[in-house]
Protein backbone atom coordinates (compact mmCIF):
# COMPACT_ATOMS: atom_id res chain seq x y z
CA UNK A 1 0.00 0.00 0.00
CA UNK A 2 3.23 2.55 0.26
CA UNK A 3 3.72 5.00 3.27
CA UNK A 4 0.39 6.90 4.97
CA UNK A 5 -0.16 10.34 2.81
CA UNK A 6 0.56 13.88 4.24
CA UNK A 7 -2.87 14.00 4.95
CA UNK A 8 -2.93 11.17 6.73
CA UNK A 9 -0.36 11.48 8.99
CA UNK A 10 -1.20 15.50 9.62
CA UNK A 11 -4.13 13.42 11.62
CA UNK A 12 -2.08 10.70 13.30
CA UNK A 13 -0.91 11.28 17.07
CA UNK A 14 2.75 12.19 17.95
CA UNK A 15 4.11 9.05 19.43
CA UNK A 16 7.31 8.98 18.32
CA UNK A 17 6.81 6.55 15.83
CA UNK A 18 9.04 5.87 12.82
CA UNK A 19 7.13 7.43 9.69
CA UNK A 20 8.30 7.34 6.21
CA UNK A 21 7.31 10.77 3.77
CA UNK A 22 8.00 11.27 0.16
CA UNK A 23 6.63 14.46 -1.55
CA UNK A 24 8.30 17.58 -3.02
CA UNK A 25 10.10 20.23 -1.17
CA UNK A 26 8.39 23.40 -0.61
CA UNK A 27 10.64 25.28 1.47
CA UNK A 28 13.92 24.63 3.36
CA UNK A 29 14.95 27.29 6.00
CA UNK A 30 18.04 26.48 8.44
CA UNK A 31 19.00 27.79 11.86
CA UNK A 32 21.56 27.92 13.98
CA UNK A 33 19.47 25.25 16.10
CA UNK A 34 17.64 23.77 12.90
CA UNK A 35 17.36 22.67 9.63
CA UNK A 36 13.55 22.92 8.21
CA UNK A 37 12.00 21.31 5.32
CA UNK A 38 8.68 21.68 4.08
CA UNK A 39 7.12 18.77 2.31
CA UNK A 40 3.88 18.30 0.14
CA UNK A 41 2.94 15.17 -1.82
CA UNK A 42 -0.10 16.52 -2.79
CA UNK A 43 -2.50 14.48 -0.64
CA UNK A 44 -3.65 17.71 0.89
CA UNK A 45 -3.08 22.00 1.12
CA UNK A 46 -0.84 21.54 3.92
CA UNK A 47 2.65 20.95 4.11
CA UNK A 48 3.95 18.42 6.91
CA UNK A 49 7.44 20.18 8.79
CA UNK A 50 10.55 17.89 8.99
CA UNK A 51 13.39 19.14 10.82
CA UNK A 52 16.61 17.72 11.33
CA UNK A 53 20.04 18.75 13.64
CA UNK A 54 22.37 21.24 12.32
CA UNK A 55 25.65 19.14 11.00
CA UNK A 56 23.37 16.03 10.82
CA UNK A 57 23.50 15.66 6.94
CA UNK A 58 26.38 16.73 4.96
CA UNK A 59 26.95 20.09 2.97
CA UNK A 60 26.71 18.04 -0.46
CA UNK A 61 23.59 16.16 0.28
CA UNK A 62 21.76 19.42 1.92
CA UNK A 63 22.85 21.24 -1.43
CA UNK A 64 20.20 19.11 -3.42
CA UNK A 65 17.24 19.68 -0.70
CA UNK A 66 16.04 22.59 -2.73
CA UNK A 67 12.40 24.00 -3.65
CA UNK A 68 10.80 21.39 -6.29
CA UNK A 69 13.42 18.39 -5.22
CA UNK A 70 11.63 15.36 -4.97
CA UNK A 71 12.46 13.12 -1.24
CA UNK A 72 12.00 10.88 0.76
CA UNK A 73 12.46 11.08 4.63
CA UNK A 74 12.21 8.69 7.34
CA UNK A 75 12.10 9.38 10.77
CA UNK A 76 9.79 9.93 14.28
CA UNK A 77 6.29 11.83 14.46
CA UNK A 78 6.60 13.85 17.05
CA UNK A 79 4.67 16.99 18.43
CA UNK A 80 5.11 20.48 16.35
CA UNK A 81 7.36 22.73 18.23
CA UNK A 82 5.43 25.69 16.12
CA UNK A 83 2.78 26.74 15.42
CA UNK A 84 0.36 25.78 12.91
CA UNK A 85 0.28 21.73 12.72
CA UNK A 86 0.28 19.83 15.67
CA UNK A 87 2.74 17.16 14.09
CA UNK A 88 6.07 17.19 12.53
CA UNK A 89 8.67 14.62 11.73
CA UNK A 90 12.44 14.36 13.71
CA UNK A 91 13.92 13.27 10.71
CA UNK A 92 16.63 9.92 10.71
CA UNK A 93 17.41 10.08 7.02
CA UNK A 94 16.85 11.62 3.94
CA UNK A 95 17.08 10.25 0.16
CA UNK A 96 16.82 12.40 -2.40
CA UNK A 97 14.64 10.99 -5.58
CA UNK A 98 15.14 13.59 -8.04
CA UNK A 99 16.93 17.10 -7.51
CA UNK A 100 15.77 20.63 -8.88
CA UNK A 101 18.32 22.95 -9.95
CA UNK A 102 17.56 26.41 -7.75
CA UNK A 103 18.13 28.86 -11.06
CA UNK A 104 16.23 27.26 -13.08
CA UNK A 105 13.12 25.60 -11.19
CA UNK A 106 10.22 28.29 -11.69
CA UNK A 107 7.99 27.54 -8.83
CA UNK A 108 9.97 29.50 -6.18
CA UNK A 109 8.21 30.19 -2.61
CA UNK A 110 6.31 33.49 -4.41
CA UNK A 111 3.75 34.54 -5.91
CA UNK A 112 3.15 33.40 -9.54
CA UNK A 113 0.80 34.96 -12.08
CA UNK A 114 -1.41 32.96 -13.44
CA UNK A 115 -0.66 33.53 -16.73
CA UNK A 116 2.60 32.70 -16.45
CA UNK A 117 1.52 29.78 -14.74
CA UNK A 118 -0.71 28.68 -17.81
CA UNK A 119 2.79 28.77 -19.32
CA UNK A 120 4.14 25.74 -17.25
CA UNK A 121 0.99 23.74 -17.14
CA UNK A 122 3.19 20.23 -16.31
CA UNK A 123 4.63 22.32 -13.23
CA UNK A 124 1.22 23.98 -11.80
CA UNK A 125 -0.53 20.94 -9.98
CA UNK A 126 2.46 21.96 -7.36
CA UNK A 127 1.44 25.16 -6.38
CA UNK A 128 -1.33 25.51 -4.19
CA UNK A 129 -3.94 27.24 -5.82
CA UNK A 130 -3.77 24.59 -8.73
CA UNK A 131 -3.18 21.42 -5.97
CA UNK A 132 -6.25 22.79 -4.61
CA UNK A 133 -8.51 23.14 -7.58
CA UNK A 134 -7.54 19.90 -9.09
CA UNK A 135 -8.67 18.59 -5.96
CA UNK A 136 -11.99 20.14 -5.71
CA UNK A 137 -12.72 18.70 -9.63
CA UNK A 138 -12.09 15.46 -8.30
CA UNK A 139 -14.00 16.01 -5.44
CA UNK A 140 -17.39 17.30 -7.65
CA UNK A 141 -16.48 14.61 -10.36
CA UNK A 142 -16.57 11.91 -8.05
CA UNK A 143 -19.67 13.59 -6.80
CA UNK A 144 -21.67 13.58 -10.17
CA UNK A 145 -21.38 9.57 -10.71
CA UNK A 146 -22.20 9.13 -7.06
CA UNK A 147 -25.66 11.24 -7.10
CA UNK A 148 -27.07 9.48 -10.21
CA UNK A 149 -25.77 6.17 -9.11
CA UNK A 150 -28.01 6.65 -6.03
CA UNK A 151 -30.62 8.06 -8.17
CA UNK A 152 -30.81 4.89 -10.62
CA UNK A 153 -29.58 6.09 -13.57
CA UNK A 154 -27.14 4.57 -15.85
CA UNK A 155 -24.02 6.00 -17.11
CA UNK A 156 -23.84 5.79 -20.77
CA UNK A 157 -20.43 5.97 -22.88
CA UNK A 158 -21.51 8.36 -25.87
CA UNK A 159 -18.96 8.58 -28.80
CA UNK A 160 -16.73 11.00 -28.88
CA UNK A 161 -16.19 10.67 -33.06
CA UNK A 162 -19.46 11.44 -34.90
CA UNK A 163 -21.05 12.49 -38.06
CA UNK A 164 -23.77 14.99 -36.28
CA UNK A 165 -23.96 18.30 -34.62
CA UNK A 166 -26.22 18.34 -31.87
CA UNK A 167 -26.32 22.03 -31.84
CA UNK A 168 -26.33 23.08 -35.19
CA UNK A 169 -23.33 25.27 -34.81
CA UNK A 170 -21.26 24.11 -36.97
CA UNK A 171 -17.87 24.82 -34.98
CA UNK A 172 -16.51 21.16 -35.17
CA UNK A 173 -12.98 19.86 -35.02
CA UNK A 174 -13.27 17.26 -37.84
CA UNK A 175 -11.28 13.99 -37.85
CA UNK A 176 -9.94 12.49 -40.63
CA UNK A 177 -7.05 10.25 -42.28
CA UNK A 178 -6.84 11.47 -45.91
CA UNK A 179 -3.53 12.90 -47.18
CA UNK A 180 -3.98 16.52 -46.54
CA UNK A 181 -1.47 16.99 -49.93
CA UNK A 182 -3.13 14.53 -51.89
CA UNK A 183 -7.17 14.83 -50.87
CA UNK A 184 -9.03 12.86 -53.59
CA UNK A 185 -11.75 14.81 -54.85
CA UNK A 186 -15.09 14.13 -56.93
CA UNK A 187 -15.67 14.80 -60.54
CA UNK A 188 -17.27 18.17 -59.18
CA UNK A 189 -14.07 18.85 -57.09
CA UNK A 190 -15.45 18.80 -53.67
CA UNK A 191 -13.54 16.37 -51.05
CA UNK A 192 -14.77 12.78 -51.63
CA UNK A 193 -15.36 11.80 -48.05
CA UNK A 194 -16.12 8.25 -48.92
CA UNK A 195 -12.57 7.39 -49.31
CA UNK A 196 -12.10 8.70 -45.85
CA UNK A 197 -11.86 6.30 -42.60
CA UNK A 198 -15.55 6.00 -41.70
CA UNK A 199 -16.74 6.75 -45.37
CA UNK A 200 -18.38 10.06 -45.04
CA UNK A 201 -17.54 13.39 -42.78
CA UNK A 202 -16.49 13.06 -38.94
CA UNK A 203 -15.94 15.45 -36.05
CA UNK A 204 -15.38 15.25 -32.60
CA UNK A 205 -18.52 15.52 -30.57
CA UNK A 206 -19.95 18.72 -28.97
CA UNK A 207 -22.52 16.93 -27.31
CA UNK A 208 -23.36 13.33 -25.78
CA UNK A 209 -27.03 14.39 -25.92
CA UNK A 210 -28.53 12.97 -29.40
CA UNK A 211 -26.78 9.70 -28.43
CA UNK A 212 -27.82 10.32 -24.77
CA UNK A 213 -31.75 10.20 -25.83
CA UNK A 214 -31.41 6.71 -27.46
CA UNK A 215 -30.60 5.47 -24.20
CA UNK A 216 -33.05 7.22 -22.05
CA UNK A 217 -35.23 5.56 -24.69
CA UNK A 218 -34.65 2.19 -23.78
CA UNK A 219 -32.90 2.56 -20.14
CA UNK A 220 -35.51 5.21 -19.00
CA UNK A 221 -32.60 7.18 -17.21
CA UNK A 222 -28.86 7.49 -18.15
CA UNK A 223 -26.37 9.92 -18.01
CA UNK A 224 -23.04 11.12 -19.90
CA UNK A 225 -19.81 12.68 -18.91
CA UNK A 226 -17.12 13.08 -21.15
CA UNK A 227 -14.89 15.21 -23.21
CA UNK A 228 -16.51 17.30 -26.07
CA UNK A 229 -14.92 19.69 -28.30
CA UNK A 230 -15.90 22.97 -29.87
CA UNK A 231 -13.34 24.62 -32.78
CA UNK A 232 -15.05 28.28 -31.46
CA UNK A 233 -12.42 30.84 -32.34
CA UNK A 234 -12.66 32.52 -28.66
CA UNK A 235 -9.96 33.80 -26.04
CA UNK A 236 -13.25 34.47 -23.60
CA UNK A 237 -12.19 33.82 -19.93
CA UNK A 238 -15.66 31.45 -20.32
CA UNK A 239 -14.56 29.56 -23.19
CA UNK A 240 -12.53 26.34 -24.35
CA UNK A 241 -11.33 24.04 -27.33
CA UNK A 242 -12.04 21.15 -25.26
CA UNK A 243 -14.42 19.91 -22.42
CA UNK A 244 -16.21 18.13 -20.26
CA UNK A 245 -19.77 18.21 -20.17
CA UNK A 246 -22.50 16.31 -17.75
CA UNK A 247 -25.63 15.19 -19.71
CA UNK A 248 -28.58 12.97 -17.93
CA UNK A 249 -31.36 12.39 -19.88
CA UNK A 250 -34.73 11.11 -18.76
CA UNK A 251 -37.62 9.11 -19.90
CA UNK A 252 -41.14 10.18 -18.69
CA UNK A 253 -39.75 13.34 -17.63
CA UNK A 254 -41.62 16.28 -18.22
CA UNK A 255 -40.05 19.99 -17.77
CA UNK A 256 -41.18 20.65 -14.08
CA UNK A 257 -39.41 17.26 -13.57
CA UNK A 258 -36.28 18.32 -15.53
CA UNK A 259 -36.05 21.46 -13.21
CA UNK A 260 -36.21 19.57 -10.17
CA UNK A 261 -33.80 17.30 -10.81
CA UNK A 262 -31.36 20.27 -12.09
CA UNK A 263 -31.73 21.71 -9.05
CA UNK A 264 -31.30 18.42 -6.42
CA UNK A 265 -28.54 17.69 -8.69
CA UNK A 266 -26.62 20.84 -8.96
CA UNK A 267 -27.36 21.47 -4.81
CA UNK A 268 -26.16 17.81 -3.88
CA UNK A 269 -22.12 18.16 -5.86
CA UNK A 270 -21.92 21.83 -4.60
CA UNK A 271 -22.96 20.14 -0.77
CA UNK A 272 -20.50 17.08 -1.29
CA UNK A 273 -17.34 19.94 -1.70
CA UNK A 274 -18.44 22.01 1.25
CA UNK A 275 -18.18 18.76 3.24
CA UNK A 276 -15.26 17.20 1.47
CA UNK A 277 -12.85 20.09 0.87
CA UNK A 278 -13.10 22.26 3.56
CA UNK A 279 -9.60 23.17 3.57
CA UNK A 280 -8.89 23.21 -0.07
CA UNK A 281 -11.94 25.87 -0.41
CA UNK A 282 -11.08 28.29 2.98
CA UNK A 283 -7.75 28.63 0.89
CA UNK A 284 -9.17 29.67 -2.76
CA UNK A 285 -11.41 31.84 -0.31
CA UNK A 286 -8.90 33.65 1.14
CA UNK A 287 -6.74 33.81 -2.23
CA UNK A 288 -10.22 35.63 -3.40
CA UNK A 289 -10.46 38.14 -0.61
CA UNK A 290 -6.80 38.90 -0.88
CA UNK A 291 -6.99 39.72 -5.21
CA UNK A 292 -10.60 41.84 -3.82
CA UNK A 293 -8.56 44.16 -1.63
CA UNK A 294 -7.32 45.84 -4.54
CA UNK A 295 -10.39 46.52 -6.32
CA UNK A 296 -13.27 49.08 -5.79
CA UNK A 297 -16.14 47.71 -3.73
CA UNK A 298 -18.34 47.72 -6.29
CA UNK A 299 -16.44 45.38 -8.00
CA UNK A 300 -15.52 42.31 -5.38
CA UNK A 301 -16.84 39.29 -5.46
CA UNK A 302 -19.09 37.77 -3.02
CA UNK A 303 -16.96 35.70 -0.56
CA UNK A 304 -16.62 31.94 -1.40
CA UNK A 305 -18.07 30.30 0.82
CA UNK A 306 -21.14 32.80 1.08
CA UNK A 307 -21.76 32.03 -2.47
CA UNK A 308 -21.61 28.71 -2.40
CA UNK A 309 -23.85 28.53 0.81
CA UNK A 310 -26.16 31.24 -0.92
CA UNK A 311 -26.54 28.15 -3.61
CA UNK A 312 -27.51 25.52 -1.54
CA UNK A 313 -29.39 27.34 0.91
CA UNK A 314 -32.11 28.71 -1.15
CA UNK A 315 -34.86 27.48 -3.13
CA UNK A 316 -34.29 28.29 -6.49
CA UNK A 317 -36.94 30.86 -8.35
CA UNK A 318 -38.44 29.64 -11.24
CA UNK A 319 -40.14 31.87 -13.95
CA UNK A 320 -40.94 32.20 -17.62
CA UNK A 321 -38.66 34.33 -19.92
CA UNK A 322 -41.27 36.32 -20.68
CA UNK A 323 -41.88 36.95 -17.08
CA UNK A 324 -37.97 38.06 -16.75
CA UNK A 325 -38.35 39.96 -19.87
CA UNK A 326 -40.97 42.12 -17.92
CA UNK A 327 -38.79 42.51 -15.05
CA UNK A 328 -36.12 43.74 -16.69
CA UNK A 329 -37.84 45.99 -18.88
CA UNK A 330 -38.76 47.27 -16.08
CA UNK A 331 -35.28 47.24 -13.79
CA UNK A 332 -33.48 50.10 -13.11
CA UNK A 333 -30.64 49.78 -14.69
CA UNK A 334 -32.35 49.37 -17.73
CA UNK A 335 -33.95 52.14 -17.62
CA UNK A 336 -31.23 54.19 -16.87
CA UNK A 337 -29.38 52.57 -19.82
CA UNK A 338 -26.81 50.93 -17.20
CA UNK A 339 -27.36 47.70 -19.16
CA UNK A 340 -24.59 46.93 -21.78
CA UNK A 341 -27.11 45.19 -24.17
CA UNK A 342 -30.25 45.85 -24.99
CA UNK A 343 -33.50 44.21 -23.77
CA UNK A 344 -36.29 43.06 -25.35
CA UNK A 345 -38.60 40.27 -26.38
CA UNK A 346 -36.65 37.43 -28.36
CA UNK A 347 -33.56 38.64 -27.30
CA UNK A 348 -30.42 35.63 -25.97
CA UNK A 349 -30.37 37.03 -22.38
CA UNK A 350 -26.49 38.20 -21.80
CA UNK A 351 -24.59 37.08 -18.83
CA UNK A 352 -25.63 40.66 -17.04
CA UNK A 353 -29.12 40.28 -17.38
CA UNK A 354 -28.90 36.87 -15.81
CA UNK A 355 -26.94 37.94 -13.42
CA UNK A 356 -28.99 41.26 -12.24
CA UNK A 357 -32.19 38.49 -11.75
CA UNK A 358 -29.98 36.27 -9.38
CA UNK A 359 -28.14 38.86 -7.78
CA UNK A 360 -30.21 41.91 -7.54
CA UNK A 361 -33.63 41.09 -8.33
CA UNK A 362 -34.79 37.63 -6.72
CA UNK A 363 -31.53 37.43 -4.57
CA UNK A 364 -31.51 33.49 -5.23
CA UNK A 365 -30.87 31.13 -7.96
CA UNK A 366 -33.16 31.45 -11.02
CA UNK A 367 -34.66 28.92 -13.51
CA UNK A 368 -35.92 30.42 -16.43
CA UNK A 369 -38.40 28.31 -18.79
CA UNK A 370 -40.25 28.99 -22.08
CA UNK A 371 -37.60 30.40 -24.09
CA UNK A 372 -38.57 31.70 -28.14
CA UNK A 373 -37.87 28.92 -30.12
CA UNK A 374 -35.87 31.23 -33.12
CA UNK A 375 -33.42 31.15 -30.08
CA UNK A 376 -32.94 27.64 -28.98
CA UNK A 377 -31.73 24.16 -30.34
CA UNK A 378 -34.50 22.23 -32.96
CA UNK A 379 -34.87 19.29 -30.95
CA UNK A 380 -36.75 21.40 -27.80
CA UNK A 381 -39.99 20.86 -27.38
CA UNK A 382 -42.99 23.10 -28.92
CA UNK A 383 -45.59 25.10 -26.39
CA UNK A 384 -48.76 25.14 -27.29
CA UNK A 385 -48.72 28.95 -28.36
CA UNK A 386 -46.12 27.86 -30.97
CA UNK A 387 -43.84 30.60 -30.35
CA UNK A 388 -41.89 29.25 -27.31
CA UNK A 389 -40.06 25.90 -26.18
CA UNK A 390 -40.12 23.88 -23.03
CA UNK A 391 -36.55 24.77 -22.85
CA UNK A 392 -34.98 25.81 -18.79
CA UNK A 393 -31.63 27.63 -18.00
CA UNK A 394 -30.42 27.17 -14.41
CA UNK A 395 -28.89 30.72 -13.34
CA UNK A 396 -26.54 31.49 -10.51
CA UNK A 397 -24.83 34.45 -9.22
CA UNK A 398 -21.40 35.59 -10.08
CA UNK A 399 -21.86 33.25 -13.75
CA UNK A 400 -25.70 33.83 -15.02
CA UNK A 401 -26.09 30.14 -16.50
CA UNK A 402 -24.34 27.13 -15.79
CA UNK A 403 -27.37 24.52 -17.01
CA UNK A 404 -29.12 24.67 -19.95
CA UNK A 405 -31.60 21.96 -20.63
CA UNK A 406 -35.33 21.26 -22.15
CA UNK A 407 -38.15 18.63 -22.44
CA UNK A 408 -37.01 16.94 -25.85
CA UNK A 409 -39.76 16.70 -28.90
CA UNK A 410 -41.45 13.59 -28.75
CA UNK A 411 -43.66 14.02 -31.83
CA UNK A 412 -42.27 12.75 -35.06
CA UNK A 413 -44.04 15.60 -37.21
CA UNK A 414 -43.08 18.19 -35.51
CA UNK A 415 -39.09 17.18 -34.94
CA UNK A 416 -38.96 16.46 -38.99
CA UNK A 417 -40.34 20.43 -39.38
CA UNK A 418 -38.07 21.77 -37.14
CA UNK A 419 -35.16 19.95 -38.64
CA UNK A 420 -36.06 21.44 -41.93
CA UNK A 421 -36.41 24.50 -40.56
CA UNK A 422 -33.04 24.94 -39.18
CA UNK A 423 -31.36 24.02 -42.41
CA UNK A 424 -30.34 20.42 -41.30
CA UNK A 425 -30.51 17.16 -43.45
CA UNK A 426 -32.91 14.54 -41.86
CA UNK A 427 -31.35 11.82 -43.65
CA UNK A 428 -28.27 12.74 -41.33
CA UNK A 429 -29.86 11.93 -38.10
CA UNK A 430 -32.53 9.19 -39.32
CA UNK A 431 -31.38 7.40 -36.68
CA UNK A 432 -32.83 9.81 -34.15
CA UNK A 433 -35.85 10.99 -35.85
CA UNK A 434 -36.52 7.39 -35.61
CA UNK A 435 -36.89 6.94 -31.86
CA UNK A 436 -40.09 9.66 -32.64
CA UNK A 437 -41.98 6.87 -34.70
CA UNK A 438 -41.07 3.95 -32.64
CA UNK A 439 -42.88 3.98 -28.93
CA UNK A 440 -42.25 7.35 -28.45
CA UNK A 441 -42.71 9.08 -25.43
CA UNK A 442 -41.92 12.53 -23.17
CA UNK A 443 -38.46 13.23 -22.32
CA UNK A 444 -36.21 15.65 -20.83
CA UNK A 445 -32.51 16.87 -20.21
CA UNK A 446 -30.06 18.58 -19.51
CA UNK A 447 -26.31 19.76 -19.86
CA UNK A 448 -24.09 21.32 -17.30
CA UNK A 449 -20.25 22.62 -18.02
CA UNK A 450 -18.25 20.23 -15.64
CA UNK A 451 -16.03 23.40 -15.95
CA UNK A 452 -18.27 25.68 -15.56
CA UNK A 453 -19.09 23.98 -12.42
CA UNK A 454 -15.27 23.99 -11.20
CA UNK A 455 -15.25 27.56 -12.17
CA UNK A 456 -18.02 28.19 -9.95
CA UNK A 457 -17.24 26.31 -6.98
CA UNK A 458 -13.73 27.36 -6.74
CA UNK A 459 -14.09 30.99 -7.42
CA UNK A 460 -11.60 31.46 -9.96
CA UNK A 461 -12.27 33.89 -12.82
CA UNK A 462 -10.54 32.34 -16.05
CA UNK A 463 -12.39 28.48 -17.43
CA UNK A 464 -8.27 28.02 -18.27
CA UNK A 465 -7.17 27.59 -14.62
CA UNK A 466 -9.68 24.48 -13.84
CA UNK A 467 -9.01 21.92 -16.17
CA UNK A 468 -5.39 20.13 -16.00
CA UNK A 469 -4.13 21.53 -19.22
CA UNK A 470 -6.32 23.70 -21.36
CA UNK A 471 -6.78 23.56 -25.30
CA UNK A 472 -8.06 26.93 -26.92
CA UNK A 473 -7.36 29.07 -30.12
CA UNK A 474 -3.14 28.60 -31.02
CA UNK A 475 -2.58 26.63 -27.58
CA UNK A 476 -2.36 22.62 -27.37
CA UNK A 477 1.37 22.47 -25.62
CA UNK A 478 0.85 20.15 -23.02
């Protein structure tokens, strides 16, 4: 099983026991009455003190203890003679695994940017801000398969390659193994795609969903989480190449069932980190409060764990778009012209007018339902007034939305008119007009960001700093 983690033995009691550690150095200080080294193996946001005698090691070996070396030390828990950990380790001996050279090792006990952090993505996991957040996505991933394991759904593998666009948008990363220098072409000089691997057009997926409904269809409830991929030309600090998106989809559901489930869903992961990384989350909380000082008051964010709390705590408000329409036609800052973009009937709703119903208006989380249909996906479901779709976007403060989701069309008619509306071939997605003419029935779904989510819970204000090693416009080093 290898030696007891940092975390673990941060909890043990100091009996003098022989422990062994291995993790990185952090720091190393020395005394006139001690030599200090600070270790972290990532288990935790803490670092566990070992301190040895001065002239106990030689000058050589002490040489290669530097910030970023890589040890191993043996030696007897004791009780912390500072302050700050009740535990440290009287250190026997010390190998060294791997050394860091000190002029040329770029984590040193500072302050980084995180830009230039971005630029060493295979060194970042060390520091603590990233140690921390990597921890917290665990954390909430782990989370996600354990509340719809305990819910009864099934988690379905949807492909990653595929020949259709769930949301029309065309931005796709395509995949292909034709000769880029020699592309055989037709007689009327457009790419000839059946030569290609799978015989026709590919592209990596931007959404489990399409796939996601033939299961629900057949295993009533079933959810996806993997990697999807969108070749959107954006440096937003909301936006990346590649993904991870959560997608459950429902049989039988209806859309007052979707939003409930949205809701227990979204409460339950956010509830699991403010159990399970308490100390990991006080940190990015005070790493907040500190980058607030130097901003106008207007402009800080709401404390951490406040937010997060604020999430969980409330029930969230649910209304029609129209109904927020209404409200914000008649809010204050529009009609002061405050508002960046305009509002209006049929408009998208921008991340500020999401945010001024959360934040200023209902003062809780907001669902908003009935969207227009010229502004959402074709496969959403029709009202009855013919003008809006059972669609629902889960708002919260500090983000505006982080779900979007809908009751699905279950009427064959219908689906086949709105995929000739929006300009896409039917004969492309047979397969899942299909499902419409054989035992249909009503369904619903949804799609949250896993990043998005990260984002969220651990305050951080750029989608690039949550996942391990980001892909977006001119970047794919790592």
């Amino acid at each position: 099983m290898g030696p007891l983690q940092i975390k673990e033995l941060l909890q043990q009691t100091p009996d003098a026991k022989s422990v062994t550690l291995k993790g990185w150095v952090r720091t190393k200080r020395e005394s006139k009455n001690a030599i200090f080294i600070a270790l972290n193996d990532g288990s935790t946001i803490h670092n566990i003190q070992a301190v040895a005698a001065p002239g106990q090691f030689s000058a050589e070996l002490l040489l290669t203890v530097t910030t970023g070396s890589c040890l191993k030390i043996t030696g007897q828990l004791v009780a912390s003679q500072g302050s700050g950990q009740a535990v440290e380790v009287k250190i026997d001996d010390i190998f060294v695994y791997g050394t860091a050279d000190v002029d040329s090792y770029p984590l040193q006990p500072k302050r980084h940017s995180l830009e230039f952090l971005r630029e060493i993505a295979h060194l970042r996991p060390r520091t603590n801000t990233f140690g921390a957040i990597l921890r917290i996505r665990h954390s909430l991933a782990f989370a996600v398969h354990q509340y719809f394991n305990e819910k009864g759904f099934f988690y379905l593998h949807t492909p990653i390659i595929t020949a259709s666009d769930a949301e029309g948008a065309g931005e796709m990363f395509r995949v292909t193994t034709l000769d880029l220098d020699k592309l055989p072409r037709t007689d009327e000089g457009v790419i000839n795609f059946k030569e290609d691997f799978f015989g026709r057009e590919a592209n990596l997926t931007v959404s489990g969903q399409l796939e996601g409904e033939l299961g629900a269809m057949a295993l009533s409830k079933i959810y996806t989480f993997g990697p999807t991929f969108r070749a959107e030309n954006s440096n937003t600090t909301r936006h990346l190449a590649e993904f991870w998106m959560i997608e459950p989809e429902m049989a039988f559901f209806e859309l007052e069932d979707n939003m409930e489930l949205a809701e227990d869903f979204v409460k339950y992961v956010i509830r699991y980190a403010l159990e399970n990384c308490k100390d990991d989350l006080a940190f990015l909380e005070n790493r907040l409060a500190e980058e607030d000082k130097n901003k106008p008051q207007n402009e800080r964010s709401i404390p951490l764990l406040e937010k997060l709390n604020f999430v969980v705590e409330n029930a969230f408000e649910r209304l029609t778009y129209t109904e927020a329409i209404d409200i914000l036609l008649k809010s204050k800052p529009h009609k002061e012209k405050k508002f960046q973009y305009p509002v209006g009937w049929g408009i998208d709703l921008s991340s500020e007018h999401e945010r001024y119903l959360v934040e200023k208006h209902f003062k809780k989380p907001v669902i908003l339902t009935n969207y227009p249909r010229e502004i959402k996906s074709f496969y959403m479901k029709l009202d009855d007034d013919g003008k809006t779709v059972r669609a629902m976007d889960v708002l919260f403060p500090g983000i505006g939305e982080i779900i979007g989701g809908s009751q699905r069309e279950d009427n064959y008619e219908k689906l086949l008119e709105r995929v000739h509306e929006v300009g896409i071939d039917p004969e492309v997605i047979w397969w899942y007009l299909e499902t419409r003419k054989f035992g249909t029935a009503p369904h619903s779904g949804f799609g949250l960001g896993f990043e998005r989510l990260v984002l969220f819970v651990t305050g951080m204000s750029n989608i690039r700093d949550v996942i391990p090693f980001p892909r977006y416009p001119k970047s794919a080093e790592f």
